[in-house]
PDB file of N, CA and C in Angstrom:
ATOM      1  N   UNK A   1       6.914 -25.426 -15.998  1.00  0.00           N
ATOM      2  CA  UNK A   1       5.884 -25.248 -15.000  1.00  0.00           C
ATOM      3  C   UNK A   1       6.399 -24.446 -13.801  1.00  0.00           C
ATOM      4  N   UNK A   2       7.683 -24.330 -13.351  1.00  0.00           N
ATOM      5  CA  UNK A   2       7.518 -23.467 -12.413  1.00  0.00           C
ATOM      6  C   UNK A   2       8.824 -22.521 -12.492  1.00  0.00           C
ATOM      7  N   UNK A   3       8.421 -22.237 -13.521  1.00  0.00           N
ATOM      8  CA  UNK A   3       8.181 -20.378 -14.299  1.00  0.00           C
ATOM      9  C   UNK A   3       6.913 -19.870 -13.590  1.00  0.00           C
ATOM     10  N   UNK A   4       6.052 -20.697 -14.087  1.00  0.00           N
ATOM     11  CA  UNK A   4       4.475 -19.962 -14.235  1.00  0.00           C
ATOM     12  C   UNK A   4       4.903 -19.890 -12.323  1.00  0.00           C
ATOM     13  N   UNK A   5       4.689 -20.504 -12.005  1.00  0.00           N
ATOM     14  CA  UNK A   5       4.895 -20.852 -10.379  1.00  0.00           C
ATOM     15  C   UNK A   5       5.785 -19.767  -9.906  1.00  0.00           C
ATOM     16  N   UNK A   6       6.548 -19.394 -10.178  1.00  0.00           N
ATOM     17  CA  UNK A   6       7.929 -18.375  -9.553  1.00  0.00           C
ATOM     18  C   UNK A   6       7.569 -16.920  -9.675  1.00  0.00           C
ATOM     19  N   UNK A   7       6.394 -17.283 -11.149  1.00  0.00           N
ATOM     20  CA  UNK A   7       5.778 -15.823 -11.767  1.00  0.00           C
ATOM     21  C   UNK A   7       4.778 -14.956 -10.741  1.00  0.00           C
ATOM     22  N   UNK A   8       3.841 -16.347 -10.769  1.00  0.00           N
ATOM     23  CA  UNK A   8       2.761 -16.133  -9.251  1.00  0.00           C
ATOM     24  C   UNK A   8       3.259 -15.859  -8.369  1.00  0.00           C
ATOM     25  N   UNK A   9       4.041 -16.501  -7.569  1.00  0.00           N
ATOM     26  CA  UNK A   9       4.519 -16.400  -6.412  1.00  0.00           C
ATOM     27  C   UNK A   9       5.233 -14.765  -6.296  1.00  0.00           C
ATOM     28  N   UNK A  10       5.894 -14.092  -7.621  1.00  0.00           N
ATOM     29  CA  UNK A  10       6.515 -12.926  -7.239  1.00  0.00           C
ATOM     30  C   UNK A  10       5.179 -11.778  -7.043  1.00  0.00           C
ATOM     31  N   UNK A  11       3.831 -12.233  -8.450  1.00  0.00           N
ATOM     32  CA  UNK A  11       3.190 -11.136  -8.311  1.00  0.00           C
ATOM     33  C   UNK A  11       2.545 -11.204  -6.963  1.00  0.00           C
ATOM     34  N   UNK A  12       2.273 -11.910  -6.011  1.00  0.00           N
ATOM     35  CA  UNK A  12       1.442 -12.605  -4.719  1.00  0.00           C
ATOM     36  C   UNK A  12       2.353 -11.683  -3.948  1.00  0.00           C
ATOM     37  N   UNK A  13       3.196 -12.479  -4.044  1.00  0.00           N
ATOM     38  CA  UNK A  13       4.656 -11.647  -3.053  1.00  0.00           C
ATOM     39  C   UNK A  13       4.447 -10.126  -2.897  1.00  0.00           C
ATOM     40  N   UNK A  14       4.715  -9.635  -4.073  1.00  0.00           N
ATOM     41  CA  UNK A  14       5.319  -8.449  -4.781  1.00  0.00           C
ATOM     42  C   UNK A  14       4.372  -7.163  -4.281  1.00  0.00           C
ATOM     43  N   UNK A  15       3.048  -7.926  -5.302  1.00  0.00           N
ATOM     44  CA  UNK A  15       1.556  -6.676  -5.208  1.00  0.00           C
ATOM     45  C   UNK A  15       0.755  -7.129  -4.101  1.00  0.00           C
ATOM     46  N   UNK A  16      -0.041  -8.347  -4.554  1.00  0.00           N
ATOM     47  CA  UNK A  16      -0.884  -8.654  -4.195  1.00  0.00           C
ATOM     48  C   UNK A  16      -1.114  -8.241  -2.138  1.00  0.00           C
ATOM     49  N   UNK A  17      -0.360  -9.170  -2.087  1.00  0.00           N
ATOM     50  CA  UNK A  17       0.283  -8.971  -0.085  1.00  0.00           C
ATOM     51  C   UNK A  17       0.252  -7.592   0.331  1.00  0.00           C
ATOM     52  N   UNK A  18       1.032  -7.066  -0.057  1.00  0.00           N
ATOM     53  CA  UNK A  18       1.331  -5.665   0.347  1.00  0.00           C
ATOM     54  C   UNK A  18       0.045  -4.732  -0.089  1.00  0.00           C
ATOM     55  N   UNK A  19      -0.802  -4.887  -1.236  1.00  0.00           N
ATOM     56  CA  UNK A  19      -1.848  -4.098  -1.516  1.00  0.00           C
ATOM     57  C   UNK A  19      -2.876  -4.906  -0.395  1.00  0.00           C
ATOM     58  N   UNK A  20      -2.966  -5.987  -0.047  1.00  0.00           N
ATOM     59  CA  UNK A  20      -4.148  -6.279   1.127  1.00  0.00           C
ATOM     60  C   UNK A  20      -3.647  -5.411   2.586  1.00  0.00           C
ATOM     61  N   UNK A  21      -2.151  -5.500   2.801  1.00  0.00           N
ATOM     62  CA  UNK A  21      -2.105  -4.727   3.598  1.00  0.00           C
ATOM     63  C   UNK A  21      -2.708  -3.634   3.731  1.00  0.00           C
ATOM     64  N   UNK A  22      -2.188  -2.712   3.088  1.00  0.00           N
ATOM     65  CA  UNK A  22      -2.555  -1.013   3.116  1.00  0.00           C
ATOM     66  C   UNK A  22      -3.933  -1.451   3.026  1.00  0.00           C
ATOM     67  N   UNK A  23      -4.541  -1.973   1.958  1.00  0.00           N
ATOM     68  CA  UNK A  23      -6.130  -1.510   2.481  1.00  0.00           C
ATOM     69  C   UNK A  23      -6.571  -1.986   3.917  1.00  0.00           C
ATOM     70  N   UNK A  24      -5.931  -3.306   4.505  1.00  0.00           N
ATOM     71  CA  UNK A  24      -6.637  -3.512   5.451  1.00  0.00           C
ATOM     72  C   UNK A  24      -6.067  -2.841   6.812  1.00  0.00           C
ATOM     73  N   UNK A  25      -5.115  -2.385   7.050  1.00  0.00           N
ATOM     74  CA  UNK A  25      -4.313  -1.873   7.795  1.00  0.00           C
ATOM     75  C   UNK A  25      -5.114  -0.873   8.601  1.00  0.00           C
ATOM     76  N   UNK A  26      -5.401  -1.001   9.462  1.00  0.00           N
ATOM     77  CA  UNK A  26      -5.924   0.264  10.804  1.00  0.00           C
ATOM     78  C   UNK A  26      -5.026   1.390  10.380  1.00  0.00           C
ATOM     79  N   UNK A  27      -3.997   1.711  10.206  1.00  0.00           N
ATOM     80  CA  UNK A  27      -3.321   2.733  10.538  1.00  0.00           C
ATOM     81  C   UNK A  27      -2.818   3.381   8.821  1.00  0.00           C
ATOM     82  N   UNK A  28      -3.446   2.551   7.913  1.00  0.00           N
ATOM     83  CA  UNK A  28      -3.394   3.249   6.626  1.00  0.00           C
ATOM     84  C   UNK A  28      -4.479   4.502   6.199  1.00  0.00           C
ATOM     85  N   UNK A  29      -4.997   4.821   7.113  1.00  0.00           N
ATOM     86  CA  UNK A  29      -5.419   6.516   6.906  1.00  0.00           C
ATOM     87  C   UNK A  29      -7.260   5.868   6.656  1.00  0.00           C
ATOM     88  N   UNK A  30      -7.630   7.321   6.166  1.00  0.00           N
ATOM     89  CA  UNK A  30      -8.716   7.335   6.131  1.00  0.00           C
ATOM     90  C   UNK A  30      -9.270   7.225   4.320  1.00  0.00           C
ATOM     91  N   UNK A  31     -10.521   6.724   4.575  1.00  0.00           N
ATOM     92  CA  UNK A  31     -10.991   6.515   3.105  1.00  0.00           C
ATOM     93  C   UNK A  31     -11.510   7.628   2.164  1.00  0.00           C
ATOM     94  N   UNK A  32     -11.860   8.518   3.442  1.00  0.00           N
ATOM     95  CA  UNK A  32     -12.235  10.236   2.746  1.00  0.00           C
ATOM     96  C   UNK A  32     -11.007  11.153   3.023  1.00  0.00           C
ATOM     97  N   UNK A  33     -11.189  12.195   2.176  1.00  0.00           N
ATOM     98  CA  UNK A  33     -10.472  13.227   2.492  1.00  0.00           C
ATOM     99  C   UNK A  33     -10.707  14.050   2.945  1.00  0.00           C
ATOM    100  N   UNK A  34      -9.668  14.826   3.647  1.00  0.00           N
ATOM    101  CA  UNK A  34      -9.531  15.549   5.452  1.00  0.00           C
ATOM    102  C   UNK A  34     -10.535  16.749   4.916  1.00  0.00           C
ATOM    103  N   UNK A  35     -11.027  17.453   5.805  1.00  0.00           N
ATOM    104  CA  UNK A  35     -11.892  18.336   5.738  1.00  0.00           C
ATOM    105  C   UNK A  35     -11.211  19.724   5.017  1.00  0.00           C
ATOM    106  N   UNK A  36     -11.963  20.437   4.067  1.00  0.00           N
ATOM    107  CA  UNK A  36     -10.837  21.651   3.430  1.00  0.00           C
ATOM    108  C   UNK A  36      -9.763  21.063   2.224  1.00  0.00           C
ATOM    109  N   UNK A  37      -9.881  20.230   2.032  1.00  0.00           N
ATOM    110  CA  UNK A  37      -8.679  19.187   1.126  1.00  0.00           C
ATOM    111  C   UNK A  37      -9.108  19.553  -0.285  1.00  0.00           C
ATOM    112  N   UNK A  38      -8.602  20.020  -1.504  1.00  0.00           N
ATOM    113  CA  UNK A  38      -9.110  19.888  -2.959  1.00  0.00           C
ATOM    114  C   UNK A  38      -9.106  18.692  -3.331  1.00  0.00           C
ATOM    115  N   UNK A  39      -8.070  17.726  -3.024  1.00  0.00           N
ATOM    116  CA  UNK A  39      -8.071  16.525  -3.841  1.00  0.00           C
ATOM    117  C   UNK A  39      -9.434  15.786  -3.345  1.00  0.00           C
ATOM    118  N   UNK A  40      -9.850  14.729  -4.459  1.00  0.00           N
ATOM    119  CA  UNK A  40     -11.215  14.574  -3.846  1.00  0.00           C
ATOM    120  C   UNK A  40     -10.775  12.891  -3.086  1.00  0.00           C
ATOM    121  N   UNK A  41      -9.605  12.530  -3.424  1.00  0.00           N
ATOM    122  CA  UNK A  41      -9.124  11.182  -2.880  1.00  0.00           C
ATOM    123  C   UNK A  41      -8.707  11.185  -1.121  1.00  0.00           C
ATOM    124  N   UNK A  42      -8.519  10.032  -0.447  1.00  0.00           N
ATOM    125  CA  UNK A  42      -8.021   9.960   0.620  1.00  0.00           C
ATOM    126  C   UNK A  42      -7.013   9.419   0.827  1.00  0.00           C
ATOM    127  N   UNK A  43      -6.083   9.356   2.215  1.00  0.00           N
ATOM    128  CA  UNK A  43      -4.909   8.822   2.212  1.00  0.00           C
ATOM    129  C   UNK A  43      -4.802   7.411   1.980  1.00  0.00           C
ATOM    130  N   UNK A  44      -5.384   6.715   1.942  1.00  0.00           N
ATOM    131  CA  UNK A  44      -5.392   5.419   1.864  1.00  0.00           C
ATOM    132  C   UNK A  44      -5.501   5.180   0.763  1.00  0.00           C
ATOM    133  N   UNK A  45      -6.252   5.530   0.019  1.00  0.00           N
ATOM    134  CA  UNK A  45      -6.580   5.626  -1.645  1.00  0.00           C
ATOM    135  C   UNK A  45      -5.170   5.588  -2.492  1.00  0.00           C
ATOM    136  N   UNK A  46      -4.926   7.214  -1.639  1.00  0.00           N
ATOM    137  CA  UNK A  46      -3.318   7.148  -2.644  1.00  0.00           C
ATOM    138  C   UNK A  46      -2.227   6.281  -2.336  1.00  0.00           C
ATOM    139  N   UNK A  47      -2.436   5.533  -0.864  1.00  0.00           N
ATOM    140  CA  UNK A  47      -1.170   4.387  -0.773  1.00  0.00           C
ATOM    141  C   UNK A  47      -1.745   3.219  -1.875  1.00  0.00           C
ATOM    142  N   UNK A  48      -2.844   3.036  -1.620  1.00  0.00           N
ATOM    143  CA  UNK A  48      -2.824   2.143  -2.957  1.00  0.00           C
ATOM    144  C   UNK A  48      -2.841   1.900  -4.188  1.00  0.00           C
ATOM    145  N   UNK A  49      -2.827   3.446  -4.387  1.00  0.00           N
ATOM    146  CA  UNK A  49      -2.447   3.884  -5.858  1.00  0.00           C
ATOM    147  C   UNK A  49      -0.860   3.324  -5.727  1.00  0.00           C
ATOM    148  N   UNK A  50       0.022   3.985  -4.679  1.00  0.00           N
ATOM    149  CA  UNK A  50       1.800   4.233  -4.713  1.00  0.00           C
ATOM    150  C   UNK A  50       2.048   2.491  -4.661  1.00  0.00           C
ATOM    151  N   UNK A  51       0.951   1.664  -4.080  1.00  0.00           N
ATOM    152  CA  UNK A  51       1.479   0.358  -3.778  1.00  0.00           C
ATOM    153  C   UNK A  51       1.305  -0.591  -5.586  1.00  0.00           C
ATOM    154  N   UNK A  52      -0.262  -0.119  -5.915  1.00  0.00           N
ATOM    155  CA  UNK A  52      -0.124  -0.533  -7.821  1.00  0.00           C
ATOM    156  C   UNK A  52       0.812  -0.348  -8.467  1.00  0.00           C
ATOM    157  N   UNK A  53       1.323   0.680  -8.124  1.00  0.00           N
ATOM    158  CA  UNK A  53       1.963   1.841  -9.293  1.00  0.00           C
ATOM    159  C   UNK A  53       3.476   0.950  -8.919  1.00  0.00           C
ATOM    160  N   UNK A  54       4.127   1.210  -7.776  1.00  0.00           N
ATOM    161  CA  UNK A  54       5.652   0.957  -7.338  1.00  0.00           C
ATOM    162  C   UNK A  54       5.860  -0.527  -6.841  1.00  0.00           C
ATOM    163  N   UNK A  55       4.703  -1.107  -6.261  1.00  0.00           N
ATOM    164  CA  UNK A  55       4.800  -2.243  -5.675  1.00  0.00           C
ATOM    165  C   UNK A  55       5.294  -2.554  -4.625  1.00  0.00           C
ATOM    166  N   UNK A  56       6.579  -2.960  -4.104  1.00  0.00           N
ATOM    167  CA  UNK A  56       7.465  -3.600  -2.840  1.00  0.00           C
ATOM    168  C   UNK A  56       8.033  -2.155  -2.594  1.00  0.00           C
ATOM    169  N   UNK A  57       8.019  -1.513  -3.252  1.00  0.00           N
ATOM    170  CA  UNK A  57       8.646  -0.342  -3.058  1.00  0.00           C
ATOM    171  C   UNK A  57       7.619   0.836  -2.675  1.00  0.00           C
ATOM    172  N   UNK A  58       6.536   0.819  -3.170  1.00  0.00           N
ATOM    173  CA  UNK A  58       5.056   1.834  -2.346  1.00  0.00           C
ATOM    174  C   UNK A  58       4.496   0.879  -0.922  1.00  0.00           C
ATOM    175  N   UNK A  59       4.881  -0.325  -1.111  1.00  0.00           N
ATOM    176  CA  UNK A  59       4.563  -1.054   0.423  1.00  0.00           C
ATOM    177  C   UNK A  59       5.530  -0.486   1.258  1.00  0.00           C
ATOM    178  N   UNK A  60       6.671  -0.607   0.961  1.00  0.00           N
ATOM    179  CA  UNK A  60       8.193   0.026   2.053  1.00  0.00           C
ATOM    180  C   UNK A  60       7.461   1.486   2.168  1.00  0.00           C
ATOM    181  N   UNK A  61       7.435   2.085   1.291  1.00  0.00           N
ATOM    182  CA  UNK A  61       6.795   3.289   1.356  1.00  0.00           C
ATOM    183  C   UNK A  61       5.936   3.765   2.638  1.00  0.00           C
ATOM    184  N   UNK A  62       4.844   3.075   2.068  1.00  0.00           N
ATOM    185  CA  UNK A  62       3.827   2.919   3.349  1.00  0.00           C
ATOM    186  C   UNK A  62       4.092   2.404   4.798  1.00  0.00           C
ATOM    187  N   UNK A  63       4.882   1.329   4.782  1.00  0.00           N
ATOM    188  CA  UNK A  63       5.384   0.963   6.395  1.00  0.00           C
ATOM    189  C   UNK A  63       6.464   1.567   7.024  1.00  0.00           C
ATOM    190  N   UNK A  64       6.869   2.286   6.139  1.00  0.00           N
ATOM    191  CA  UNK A  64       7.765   3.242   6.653  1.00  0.00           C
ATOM    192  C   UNK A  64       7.352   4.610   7.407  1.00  0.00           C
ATOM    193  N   UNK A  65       6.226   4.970   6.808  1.00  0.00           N
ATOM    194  CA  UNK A  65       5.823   6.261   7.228  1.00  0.00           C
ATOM    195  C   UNK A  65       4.668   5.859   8.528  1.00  0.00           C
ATOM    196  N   UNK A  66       4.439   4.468   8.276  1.00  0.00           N
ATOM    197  CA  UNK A  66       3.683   4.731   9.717  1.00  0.00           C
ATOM    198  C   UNK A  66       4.260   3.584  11.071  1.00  0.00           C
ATOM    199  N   UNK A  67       5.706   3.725  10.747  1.00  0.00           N
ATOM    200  CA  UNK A  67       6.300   3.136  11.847  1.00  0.00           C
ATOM    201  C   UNK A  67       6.477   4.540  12.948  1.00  0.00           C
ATOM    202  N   UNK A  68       5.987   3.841  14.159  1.00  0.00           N
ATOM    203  CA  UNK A  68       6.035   4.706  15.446  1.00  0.00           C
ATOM    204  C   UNK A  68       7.337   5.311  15.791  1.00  0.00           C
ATOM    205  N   UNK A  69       7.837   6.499  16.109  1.00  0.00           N
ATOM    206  CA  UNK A  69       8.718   7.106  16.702  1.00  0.00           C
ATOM    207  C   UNK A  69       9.289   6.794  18.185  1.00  0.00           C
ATOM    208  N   UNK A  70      10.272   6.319  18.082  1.00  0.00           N
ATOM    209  CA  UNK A  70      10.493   5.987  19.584  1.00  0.00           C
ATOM    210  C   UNK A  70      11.185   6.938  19.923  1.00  0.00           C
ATOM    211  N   UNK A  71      11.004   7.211  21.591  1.00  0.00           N
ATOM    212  CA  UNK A  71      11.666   8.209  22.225  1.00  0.00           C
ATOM    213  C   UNK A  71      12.651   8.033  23.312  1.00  0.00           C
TER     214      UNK A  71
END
């Protein structure tokens, strides 16, 4: 029984968390794409593609690129 338990807990951990982030995240982009753009997707779209696809590693992804620059 806690297999199943350790199992959940990684996919929760792993995907789940980090994919509520990016979608809910203010600062994960926009849901359309920028004006002039071919792709017909938006930035946010594709973090949650990179967050399905890579997991803990498209979440790092994502909080990485929109950590603020200090000066």
């Amino acid at each position: 029984m806690e297999e199943k338990l350790l199992a959940w807990a990684i996919l929760g951990l792993g995907w789940l968390l980090p994919l509520l982030h990016v979608t809910l995240s203010p600062r994960g982009g926009s849901w359309t794409p920028p004006p002039g753009s071919s792709c017909p997707l938006g930035p946010r779209v594709g973090w949650i593609v990179l967050v399905l696809l890579l997991g803990p590693v498209g979440w790092l992804l994502f909080w990485r690129s929109r950590r603020r620059l200090r000066t």
